[in-house]
PDB file of N, CA and C in Angstrom:
ATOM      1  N   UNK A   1      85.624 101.027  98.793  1.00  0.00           N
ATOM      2  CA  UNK A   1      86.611 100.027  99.127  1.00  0.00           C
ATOM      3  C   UNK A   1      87.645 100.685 100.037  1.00  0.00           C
ATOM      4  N   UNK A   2      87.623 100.379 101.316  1.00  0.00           N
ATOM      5  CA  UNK A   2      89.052 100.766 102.168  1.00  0.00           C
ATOM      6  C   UNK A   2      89.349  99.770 102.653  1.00  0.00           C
ATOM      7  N   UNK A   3      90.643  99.714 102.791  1.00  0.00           N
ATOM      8  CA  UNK A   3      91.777  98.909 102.909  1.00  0.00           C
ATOM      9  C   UNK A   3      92.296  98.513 104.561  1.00  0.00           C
ATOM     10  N   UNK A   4      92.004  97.321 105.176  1.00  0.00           N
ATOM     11  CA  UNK A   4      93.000  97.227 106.200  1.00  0.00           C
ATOM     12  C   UNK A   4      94.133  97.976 106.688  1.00  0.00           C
ATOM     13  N   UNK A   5      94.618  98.629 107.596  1.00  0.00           N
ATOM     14  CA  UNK A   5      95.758  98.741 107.815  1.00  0.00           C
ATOM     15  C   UNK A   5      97.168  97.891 107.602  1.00  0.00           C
ATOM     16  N   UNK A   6      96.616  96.522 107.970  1.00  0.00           N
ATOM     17  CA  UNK A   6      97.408  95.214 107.345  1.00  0.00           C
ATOM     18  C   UNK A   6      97.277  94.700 106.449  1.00  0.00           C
ATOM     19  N   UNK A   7      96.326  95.228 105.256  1.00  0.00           N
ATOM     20  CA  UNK A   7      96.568  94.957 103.598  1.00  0.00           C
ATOM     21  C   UNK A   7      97.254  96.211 103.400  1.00  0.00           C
ATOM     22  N   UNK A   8      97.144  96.913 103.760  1.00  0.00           N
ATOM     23  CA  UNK A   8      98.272  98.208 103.130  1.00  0.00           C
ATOM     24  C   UNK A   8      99.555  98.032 103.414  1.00  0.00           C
ATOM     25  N   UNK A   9     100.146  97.483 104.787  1.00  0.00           N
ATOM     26  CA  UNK A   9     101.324  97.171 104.854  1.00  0.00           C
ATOM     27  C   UNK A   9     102.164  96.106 104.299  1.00  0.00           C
ATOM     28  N   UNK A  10     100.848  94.807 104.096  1.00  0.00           N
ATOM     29  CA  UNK A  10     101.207  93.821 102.981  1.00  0.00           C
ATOM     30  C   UNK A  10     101.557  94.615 101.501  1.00  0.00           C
ATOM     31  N   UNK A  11     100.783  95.585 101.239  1.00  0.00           N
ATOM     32  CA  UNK A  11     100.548  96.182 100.256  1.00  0.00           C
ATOM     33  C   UNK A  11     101.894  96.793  99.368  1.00  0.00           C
ATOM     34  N   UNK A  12     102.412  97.674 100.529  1.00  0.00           N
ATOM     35  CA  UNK A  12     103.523  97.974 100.663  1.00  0.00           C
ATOM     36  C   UNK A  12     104.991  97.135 100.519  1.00  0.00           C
ATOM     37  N   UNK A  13     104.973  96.160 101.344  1.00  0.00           N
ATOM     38  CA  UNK A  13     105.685  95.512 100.954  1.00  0.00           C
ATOM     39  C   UNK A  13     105.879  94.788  99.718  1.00  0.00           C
ATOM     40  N   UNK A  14     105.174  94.201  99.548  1.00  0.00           N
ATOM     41  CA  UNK A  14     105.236  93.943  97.684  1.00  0.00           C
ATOM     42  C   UNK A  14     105.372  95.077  96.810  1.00  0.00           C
ATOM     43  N   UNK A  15     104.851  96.135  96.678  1.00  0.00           N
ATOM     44  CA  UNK A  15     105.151  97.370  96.390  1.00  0.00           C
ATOM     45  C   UNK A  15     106.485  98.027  96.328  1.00  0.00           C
ATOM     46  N   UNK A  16     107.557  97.815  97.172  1.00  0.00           N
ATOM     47  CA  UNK A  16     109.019  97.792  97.455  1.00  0.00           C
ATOM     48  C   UNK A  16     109.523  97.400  96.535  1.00  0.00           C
ATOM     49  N   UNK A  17     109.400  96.167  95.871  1.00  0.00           N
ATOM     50  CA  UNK A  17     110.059  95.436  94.782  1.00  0.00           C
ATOM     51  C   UNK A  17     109.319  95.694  93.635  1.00  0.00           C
ATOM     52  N   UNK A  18     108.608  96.843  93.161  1.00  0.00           N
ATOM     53  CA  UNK A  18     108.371  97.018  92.262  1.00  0.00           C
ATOM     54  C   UNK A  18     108.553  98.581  91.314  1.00  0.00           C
ATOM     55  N   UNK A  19     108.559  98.113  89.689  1.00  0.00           N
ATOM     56  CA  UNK A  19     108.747  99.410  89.415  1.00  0.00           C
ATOM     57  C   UNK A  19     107.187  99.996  88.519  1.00  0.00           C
ATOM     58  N   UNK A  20     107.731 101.503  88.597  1.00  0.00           N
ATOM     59  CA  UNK A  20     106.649 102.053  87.706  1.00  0.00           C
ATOM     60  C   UNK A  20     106.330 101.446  86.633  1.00  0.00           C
ATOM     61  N   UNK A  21     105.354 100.988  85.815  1.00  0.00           N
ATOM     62  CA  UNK A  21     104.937 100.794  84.815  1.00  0.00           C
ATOM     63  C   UNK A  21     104.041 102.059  83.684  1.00  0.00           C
ATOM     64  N   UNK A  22     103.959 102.606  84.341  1.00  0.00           N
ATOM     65  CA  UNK A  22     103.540 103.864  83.967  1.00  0.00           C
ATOM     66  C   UNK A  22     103.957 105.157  84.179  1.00  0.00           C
ATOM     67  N   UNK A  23     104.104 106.178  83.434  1.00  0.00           N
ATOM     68  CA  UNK A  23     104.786 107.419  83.606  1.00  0.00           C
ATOM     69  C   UNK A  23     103.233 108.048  83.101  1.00  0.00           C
ATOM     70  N   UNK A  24     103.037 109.735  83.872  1.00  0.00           N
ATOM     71  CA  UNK A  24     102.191 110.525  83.552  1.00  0.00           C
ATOM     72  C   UNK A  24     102.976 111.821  83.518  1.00  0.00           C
ATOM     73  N   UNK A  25     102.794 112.484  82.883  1.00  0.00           N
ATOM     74  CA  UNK A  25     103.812 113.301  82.187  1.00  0.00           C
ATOM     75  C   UNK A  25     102.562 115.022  81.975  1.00  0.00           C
ATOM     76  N   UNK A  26     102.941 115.855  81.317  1.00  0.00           N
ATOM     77  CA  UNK A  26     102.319 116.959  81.179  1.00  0.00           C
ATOM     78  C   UNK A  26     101.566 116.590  79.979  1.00  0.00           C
ATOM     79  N   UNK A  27     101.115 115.876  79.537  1.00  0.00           N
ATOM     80  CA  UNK A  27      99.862 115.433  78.392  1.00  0.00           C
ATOM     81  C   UNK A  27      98.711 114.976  79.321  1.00  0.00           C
ATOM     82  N   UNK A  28      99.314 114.310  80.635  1.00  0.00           N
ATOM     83  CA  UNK A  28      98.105 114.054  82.179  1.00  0.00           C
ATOM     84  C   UNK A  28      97.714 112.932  81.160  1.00  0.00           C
ATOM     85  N   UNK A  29      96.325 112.367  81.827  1.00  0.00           N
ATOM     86  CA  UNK A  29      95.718 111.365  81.268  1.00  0.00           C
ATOM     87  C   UNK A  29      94.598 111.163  80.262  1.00  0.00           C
ATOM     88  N   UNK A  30      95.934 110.705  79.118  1.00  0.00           N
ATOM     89  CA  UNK A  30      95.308 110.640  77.328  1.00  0.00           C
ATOM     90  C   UNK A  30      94.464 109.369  77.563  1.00  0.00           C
ATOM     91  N   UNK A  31      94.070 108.756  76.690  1.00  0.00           N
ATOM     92  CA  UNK A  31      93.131 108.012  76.052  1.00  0.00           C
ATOM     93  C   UNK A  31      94.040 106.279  76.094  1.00  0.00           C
ATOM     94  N   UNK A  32      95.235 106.623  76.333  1.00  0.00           N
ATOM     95  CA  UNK A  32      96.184 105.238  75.693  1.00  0.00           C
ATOM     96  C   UNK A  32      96.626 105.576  77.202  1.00  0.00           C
ATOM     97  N   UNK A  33      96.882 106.320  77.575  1.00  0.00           N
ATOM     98  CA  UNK A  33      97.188 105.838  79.219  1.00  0.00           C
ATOM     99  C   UNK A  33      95.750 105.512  80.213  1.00  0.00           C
ATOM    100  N   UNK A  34      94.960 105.859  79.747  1.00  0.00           N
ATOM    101  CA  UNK A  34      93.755 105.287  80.820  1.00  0.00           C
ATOM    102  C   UNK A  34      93.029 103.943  80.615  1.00  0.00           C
ATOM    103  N   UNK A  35      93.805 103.288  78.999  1.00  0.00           N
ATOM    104  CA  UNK A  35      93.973 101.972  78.803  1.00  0.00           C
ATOM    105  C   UNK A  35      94.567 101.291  79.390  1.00  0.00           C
ATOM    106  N   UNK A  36      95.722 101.726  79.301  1.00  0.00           N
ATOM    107  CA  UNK A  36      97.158 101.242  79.742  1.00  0.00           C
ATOM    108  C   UNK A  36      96.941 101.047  81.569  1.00  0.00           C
ATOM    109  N   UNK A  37      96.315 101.809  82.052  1.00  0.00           N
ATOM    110  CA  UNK A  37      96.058 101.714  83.456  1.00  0.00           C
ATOM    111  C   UNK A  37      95.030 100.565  83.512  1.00  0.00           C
ATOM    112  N   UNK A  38      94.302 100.863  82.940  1.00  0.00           N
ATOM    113  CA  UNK A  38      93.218  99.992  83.398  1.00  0.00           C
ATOM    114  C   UNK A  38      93.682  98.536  83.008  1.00  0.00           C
ATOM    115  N   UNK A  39      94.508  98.199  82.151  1.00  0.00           N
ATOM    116  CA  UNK A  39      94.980  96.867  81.607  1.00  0.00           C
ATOM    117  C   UNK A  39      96.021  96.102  83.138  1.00  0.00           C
ATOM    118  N   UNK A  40      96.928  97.309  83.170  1.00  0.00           N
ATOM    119  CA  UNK A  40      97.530  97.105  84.356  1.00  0.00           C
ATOM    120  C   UNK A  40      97.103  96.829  85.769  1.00  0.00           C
ATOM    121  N   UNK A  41      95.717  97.733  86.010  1.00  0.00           N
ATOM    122  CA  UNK A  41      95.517  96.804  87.334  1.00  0.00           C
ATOM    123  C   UNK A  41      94.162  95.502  87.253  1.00  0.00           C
ATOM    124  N   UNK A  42      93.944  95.411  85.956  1.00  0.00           N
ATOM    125  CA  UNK A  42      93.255  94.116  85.568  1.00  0.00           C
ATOM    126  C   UNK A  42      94.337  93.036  85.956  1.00  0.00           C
ATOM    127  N   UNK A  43      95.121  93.023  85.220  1.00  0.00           N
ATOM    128  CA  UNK A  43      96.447  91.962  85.144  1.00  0.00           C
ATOM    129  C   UNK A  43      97.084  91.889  86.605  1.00  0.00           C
ATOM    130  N   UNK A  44      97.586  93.138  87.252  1.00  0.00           N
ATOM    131  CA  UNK A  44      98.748  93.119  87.954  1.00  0.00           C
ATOM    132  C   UNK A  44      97.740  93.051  89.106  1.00  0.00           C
ATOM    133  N   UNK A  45      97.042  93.811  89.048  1.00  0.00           N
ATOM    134  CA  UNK A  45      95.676  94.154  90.756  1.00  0.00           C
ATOM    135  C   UNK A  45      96.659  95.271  91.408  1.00  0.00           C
ATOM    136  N   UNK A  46      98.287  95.677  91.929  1.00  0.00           N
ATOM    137  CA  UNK A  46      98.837  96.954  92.093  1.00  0.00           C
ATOM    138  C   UNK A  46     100.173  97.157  91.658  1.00  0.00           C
ATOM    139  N   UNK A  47     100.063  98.113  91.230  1.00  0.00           N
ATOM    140  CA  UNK A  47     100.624  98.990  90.709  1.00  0.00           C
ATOM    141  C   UNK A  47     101.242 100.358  91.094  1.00  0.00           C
ATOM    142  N   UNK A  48     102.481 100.291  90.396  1.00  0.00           N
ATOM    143  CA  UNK A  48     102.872 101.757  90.609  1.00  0.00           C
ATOM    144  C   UNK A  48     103.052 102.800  89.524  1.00  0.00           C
ATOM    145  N   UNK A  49     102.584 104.398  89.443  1.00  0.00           N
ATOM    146  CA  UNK A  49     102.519 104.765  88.975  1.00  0.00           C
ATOM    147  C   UNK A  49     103.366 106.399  89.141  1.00  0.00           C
ATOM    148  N   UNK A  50     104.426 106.545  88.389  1.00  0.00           N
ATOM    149  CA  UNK A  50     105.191 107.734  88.219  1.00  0.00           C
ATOM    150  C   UNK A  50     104.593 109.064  87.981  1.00  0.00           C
ATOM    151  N   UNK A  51     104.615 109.666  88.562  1.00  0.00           N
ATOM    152  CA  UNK A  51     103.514 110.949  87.987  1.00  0.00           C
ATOM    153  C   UNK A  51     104.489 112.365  87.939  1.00  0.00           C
ATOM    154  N   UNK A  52     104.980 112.811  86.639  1.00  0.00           N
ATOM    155  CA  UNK A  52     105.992 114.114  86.819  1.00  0.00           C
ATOM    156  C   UNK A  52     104.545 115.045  86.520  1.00  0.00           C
ATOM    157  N   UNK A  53     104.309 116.065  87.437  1.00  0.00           N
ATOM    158  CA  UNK A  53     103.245 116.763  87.924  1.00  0.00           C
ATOM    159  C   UNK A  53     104.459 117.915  88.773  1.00  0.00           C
ATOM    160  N   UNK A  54     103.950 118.896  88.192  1.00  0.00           N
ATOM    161  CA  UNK A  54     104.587 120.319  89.425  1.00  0.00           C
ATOM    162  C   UNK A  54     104.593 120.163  91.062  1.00  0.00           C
ATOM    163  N   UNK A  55     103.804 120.405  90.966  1.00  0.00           N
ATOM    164  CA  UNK A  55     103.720 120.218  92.575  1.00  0.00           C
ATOM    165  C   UNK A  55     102.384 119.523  93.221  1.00  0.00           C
ATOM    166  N   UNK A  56     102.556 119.407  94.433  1.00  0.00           N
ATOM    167  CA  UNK A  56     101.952 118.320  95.036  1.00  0.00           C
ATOM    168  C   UNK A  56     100.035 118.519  95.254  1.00  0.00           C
ATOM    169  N   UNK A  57      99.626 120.060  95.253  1.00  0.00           N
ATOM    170  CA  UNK A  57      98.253 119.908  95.223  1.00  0.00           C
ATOM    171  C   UNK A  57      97.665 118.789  93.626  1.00  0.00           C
ATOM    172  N   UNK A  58      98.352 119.751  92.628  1.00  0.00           N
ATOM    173  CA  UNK A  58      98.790 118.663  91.344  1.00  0.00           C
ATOM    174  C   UNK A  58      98.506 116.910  91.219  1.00  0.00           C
ATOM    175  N   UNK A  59      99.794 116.613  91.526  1.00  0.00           N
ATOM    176  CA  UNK A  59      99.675 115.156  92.454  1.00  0.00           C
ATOM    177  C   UNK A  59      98.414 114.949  93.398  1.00  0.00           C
ATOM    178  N   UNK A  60      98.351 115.393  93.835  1.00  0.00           N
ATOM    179  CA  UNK A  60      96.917 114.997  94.392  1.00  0.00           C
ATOM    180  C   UNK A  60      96.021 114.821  94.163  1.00  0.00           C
ATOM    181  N   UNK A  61      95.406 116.118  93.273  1.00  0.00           N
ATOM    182  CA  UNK A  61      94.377 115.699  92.200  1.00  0.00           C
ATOM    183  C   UNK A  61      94.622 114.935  91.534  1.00  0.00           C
ATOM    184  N   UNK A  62      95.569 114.778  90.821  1.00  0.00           N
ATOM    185  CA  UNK A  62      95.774 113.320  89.499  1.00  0.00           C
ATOM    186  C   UNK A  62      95.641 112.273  90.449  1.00  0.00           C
ATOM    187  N   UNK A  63      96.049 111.595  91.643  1.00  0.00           N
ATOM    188  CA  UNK A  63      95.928 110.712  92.444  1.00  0.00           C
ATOM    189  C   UNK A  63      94.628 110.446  92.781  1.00  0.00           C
ATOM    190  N   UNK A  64      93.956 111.190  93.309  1.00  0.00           N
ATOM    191  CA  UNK A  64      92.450 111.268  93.201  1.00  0.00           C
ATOM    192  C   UNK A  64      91.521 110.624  92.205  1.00  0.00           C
ATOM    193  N   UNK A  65      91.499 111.490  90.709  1.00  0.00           N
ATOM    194  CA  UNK A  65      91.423 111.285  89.612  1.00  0.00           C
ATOM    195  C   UNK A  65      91.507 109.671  88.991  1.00  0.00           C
ATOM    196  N   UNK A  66      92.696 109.670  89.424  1.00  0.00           N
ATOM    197  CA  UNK A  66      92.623 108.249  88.723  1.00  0.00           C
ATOM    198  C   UNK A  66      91.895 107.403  89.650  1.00  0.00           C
ATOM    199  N   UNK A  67      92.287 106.881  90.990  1.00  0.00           N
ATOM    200  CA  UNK A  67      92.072 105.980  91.759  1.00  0.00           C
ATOM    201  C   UNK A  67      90.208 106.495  91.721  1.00  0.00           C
ATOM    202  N   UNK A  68      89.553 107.573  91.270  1.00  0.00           N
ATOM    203  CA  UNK A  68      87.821 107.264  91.256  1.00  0.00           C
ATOM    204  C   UNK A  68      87.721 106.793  90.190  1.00  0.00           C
ATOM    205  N   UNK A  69      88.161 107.289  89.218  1.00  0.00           N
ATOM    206  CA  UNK A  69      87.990 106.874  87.497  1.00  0.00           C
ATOM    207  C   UNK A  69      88.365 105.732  87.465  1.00  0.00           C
ATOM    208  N   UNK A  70      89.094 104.583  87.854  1.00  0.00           N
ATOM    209  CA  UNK A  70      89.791 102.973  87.774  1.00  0.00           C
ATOM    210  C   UNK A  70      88.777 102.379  89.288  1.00  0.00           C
ATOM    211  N   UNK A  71      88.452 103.025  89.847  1.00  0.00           N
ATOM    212  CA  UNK A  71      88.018 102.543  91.327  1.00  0.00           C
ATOM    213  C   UNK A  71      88.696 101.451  91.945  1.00  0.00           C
ATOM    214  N   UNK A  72      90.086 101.987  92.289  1.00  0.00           N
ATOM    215  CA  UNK A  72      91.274 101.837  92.762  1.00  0.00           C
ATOM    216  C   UNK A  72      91.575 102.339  94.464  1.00  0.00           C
ATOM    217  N   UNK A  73      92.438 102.071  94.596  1.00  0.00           N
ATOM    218  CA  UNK A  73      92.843 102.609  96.376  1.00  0.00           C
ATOM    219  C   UNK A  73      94.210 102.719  96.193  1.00  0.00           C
ATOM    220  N   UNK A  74      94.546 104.505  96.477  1.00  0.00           N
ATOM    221  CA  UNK A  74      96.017 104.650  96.854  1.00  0.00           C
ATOM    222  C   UNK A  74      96.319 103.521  97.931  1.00  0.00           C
ATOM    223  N   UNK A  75      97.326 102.917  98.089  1.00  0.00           N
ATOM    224  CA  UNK A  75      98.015 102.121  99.072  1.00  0.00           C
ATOM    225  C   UNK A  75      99.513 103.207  99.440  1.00  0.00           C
ATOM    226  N   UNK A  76      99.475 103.941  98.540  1.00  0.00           N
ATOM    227  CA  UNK A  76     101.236 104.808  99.152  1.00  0.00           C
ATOM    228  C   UNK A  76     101.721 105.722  98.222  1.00  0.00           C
ATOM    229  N   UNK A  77     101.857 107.006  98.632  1.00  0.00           N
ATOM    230  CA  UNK A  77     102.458 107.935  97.425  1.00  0.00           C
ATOM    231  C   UNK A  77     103.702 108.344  98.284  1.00  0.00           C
ATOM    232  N   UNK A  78     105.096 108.393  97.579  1.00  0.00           N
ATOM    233  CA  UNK A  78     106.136 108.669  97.892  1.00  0.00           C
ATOM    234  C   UNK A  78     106.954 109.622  96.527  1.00  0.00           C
ATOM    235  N   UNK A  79     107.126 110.442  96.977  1.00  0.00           N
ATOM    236  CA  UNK A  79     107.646 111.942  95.792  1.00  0.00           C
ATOM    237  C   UNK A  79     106.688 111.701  94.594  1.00  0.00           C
ATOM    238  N   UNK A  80     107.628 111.239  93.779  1.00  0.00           N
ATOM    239  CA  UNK A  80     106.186 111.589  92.293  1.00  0.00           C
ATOM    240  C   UNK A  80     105.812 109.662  92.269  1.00  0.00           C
ATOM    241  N   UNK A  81     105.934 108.943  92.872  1.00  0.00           N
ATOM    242  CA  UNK A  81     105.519 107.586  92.811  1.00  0.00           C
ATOM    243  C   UNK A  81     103.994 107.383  93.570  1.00  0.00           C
ATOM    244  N   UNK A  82     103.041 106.830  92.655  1.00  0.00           N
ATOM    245  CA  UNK A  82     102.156 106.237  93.713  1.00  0.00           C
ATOM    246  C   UNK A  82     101.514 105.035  93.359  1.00  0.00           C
ATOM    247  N   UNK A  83     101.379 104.205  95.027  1.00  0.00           N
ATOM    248  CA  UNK A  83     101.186 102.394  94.733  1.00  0.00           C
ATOM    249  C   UNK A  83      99.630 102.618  94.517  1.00  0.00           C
ATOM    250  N   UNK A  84      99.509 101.934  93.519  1.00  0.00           N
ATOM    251  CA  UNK A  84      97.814 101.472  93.687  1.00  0.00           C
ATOM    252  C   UNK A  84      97.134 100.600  93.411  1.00  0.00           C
ATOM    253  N   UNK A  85      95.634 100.306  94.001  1.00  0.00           N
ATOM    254  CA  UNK A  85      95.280  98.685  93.968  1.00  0.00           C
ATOM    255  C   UNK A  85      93.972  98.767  93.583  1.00  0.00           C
ATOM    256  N   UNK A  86      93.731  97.682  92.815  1.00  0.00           N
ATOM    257  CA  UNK A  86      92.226  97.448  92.546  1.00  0.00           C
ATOM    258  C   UNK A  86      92.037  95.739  92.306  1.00  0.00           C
ATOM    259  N   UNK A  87      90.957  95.119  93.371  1.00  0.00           N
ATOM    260  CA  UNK A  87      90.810  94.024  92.904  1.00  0.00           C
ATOM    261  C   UNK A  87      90.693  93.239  91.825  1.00  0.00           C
ATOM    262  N   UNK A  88      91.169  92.455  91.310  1.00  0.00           N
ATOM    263  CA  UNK A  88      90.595  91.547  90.115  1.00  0.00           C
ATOM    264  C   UNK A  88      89.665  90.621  90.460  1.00  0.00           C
ATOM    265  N   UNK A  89      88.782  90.896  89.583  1.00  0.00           N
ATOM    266  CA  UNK A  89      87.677  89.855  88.927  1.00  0.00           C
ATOM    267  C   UNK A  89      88.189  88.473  89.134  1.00  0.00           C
ATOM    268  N   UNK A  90      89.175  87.992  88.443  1.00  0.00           N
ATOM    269  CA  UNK A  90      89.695  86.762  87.925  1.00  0.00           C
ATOM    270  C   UNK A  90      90.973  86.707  88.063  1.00  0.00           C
ATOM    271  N   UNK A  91      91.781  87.127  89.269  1.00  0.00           N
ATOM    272  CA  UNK A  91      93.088  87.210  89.223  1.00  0.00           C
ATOM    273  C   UNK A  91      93.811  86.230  88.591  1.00  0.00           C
ATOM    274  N   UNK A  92      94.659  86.398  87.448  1.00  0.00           N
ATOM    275  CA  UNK A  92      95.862  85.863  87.341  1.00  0.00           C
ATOM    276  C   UNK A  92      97.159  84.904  87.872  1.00  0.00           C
ATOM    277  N   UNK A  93      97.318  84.036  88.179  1.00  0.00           N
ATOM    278  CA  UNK A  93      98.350  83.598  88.700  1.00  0.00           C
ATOM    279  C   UNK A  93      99.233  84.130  88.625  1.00  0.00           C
ATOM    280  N   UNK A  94     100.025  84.109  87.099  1.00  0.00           N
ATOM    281  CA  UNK A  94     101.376  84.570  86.494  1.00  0.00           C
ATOM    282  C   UNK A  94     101.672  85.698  86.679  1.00  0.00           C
ATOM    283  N   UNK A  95     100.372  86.605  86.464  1.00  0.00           N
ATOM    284  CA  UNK A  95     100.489  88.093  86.575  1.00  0.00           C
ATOM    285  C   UNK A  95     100.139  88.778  87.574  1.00  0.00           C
ATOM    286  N   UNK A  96      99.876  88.538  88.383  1.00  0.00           N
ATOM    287  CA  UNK A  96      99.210  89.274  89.669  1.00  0.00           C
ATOM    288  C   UNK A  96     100.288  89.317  90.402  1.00  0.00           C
ATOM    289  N   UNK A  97     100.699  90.691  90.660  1.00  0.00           N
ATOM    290  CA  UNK A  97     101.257  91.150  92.115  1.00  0.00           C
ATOM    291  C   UNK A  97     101.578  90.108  93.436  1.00  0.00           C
ATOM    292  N   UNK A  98     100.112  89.662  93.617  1.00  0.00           N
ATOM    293  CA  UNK A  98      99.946  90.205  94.768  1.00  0.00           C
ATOM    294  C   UNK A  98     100.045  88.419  95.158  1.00  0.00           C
ATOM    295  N   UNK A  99      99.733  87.617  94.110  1.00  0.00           N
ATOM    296  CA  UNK A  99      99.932  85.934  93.702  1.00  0.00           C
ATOM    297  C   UNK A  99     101.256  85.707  93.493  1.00  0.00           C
ATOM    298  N   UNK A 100     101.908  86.802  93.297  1.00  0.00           N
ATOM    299  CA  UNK A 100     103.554  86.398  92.596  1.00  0.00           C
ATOM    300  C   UNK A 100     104.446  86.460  93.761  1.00  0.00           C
ATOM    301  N   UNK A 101     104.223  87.457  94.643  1.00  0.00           N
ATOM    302  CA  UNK A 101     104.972  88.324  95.730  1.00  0.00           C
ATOM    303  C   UNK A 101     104.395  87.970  96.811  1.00  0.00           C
ATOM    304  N   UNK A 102     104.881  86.759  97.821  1.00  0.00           N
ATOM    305  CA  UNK A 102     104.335  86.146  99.030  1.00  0.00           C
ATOM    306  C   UNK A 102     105.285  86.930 100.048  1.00  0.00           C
ATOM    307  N   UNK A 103     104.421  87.336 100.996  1.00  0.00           N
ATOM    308  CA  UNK A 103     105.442  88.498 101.847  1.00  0.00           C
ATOM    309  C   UNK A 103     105.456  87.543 103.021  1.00  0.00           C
TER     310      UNK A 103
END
């Protein structure tokens, strides 16, 4: 799955008005956060995700990591924040991002 240049900037913009819903922390990714992710971009389709990680090769791999394991697409990493997207099946009205946030 790659992304338009102009779904990423749509992407982005909705992305602006949003906050982390998730923090990844030095436990990295337990069992209740790779739920918790996967619930989130069922529901939401993108997401942002906080990642306190040392330094940035770090971040990268976890960025990696997740977005193959969820089969997801970074849309934007900015310091320890990164946006990410995965289609829904059955998007949501109420809950979807991307249905809620008309750019």
């Amino acid at each position: 799955m790659s992304l338009s240049n102009a779904a990423k900037k749509r992407f982005r913009a909705i992305g602006h008005n949003l906050h982390p819903i998730i923090s990844i922390a030095e436990k990295g990714l337990s069992e209740n956060i790779k739920l918790e992710i996967d619930r989130a971009l069922r529901d939401h389709e993108l997401i942002k995700i906080k990642l306190v990680v040392a330094d940035r090769d770090e971040k990268k791999s976890l960025t990696e990591s997740i977005c193959t394991e969820f089969k997801a697409e970074c849309v934007q990493s900015i310091g320890h924040i990164i946006l990410i997207y995965r289609a829904a099946k059955k998007p949501n009205e109420r809950l979807s991002n991307l249905k809620r946030h008309k750019t």
